[in-house]
N, C-alpha and C. Protein backbone atom coordinates (compact mmCIF):
# COMPACT_ATOMS: atom_id res chain seq x y z
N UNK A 1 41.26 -1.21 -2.18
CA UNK A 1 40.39 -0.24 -1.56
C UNK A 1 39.32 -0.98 -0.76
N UNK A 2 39.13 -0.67 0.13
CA UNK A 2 38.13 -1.30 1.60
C UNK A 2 36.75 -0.60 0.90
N UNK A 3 35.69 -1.64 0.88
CA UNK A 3 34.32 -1.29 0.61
C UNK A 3 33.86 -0.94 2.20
N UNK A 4 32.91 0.04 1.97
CA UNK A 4 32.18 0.91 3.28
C UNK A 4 30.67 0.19 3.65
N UNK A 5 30.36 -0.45 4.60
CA UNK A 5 29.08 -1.02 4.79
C UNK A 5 28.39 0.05 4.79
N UNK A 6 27.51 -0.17 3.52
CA UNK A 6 26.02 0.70 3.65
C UNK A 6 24.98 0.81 5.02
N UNK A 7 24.34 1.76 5.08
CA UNK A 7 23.20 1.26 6.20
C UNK A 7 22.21 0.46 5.54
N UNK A 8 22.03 -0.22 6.18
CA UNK A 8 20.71 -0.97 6.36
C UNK A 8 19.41 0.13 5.63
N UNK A 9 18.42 -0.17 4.80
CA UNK A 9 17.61 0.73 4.58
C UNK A 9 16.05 -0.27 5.59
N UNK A 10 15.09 1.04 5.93
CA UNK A 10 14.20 0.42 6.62
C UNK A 10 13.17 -0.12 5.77
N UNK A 11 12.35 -1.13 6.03
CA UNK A 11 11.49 -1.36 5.19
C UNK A 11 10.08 -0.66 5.37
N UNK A 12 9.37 0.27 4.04
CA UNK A 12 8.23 0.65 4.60
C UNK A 12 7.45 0.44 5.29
N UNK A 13 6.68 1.17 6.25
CA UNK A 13 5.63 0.34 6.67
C UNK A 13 4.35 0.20 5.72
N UNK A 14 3.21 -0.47 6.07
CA UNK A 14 2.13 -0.80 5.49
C UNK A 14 1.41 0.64 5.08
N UNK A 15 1.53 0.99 6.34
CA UNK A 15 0.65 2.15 6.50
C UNK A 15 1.06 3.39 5.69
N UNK A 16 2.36 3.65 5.41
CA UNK A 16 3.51 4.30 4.99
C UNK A 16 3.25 4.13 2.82
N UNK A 17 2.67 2.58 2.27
CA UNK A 17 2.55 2.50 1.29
C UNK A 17 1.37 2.66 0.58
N UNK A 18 0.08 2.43 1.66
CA UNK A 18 -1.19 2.69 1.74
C UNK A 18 -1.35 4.00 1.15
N UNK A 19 -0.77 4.80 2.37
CA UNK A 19 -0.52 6.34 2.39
C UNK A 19 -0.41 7.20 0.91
N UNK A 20 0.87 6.78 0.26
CA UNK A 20 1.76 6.84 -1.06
C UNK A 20 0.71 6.49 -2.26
N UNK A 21 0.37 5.62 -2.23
CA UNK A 21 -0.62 4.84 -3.30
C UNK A 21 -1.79 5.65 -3.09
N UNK A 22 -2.33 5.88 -2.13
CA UNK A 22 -3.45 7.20 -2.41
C UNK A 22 -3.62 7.94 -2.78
N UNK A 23 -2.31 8.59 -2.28
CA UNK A 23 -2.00 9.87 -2.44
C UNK A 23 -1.57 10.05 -4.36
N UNK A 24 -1.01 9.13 -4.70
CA UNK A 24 -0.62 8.79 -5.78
C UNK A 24 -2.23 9.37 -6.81
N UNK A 25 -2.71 7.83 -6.51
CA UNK A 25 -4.08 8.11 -7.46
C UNK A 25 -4.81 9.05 -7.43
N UNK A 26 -5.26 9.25 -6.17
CA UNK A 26 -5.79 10.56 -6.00
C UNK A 26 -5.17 12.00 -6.82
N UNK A 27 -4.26 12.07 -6.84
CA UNK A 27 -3.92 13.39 -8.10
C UNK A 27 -4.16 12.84 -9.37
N UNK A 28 -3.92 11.21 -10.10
CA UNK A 28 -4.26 10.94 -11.66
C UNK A 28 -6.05 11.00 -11.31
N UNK A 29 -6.59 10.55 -10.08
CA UNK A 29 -8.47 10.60 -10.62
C UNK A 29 -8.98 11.03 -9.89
N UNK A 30 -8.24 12.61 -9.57
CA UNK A 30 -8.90 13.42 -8.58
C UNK A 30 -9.77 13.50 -7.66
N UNK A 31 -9.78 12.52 -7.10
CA UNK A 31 -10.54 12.01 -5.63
C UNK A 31 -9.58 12.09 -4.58
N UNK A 32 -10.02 12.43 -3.42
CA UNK A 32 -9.67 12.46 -2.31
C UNK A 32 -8.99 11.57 -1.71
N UNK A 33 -7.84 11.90 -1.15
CA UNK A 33 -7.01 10.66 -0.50
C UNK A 33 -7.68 9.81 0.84
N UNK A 34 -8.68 10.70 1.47
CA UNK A 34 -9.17 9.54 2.54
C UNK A 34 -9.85 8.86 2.26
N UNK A 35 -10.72 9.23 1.09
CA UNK A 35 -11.69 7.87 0.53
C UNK A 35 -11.00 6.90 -0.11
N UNK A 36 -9.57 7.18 -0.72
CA UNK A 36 -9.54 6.23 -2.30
C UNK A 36 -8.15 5.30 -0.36
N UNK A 37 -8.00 5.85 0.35
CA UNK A 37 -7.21 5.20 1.76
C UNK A 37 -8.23 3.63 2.16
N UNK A 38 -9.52 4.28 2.62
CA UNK A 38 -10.48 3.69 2.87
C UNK A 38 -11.02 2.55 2.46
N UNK A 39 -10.64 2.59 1.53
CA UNK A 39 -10.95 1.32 -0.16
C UNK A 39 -10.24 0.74 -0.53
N UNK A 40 -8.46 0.98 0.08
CA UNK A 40 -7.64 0.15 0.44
C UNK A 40 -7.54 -0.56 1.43
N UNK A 41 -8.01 -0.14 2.78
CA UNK A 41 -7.53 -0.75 3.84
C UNK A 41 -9.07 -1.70 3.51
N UNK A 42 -10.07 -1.48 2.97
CA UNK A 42 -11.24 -2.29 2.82
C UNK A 42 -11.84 -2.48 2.15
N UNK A 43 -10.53 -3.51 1.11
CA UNK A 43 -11.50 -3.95 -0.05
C UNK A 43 -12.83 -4.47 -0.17
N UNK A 44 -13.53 -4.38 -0.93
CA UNK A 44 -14.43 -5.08 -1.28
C UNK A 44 -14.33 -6.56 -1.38
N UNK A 45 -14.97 -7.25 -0.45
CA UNK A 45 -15.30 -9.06 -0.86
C UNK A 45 -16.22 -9.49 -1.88
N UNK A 46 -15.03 -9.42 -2.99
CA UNK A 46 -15.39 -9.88 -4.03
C UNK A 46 -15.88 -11.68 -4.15
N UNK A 47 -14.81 -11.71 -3.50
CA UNK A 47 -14.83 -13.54 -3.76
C UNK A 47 -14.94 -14.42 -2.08
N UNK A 48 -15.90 -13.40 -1.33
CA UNK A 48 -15.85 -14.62 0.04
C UNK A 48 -16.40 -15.96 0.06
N UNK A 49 -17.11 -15.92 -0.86
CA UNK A 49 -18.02 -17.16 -0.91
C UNK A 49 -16.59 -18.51 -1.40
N UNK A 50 -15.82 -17.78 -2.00
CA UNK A 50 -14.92 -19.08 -2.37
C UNK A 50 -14.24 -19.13 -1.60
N UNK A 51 -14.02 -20.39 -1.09
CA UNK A 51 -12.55 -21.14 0.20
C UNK A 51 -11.64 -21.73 -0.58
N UNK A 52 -10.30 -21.44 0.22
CA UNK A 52 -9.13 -21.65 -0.74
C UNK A 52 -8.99 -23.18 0.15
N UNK A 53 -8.31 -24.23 -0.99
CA UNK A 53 -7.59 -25.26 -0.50
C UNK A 53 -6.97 -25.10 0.39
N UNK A 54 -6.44 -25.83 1.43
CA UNK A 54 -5.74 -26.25 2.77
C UNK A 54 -4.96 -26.80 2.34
């Protein structure tokens, strides 16, 4: 029996998982998806002061 090439699946985009993951939390801690969006695309700099090895 001849196997059938699958399609190719696309890979999410960024924006596409951002999206999902908000939307996600936002229903378990009932906050709003454009803020808890917002706080993804801009984490907090926690650690700028430290430089990573080269």
């Amino acid at each position: 029996m001849l196997k059938t090439a699958e399609p190719q699946r696309k890979k999410p985009s960024r924006k596409a998982v951002l999206r999902s993951v908000a939307s996600s939390t936002a229903v378990e801690t009932r906050t709003s998806v454009a803020q808890l969006e917002q706080q993804l695309k801009h984490p907090p700099a926690r650690f700028a002061h430290i430089k990573l090895a080269r």
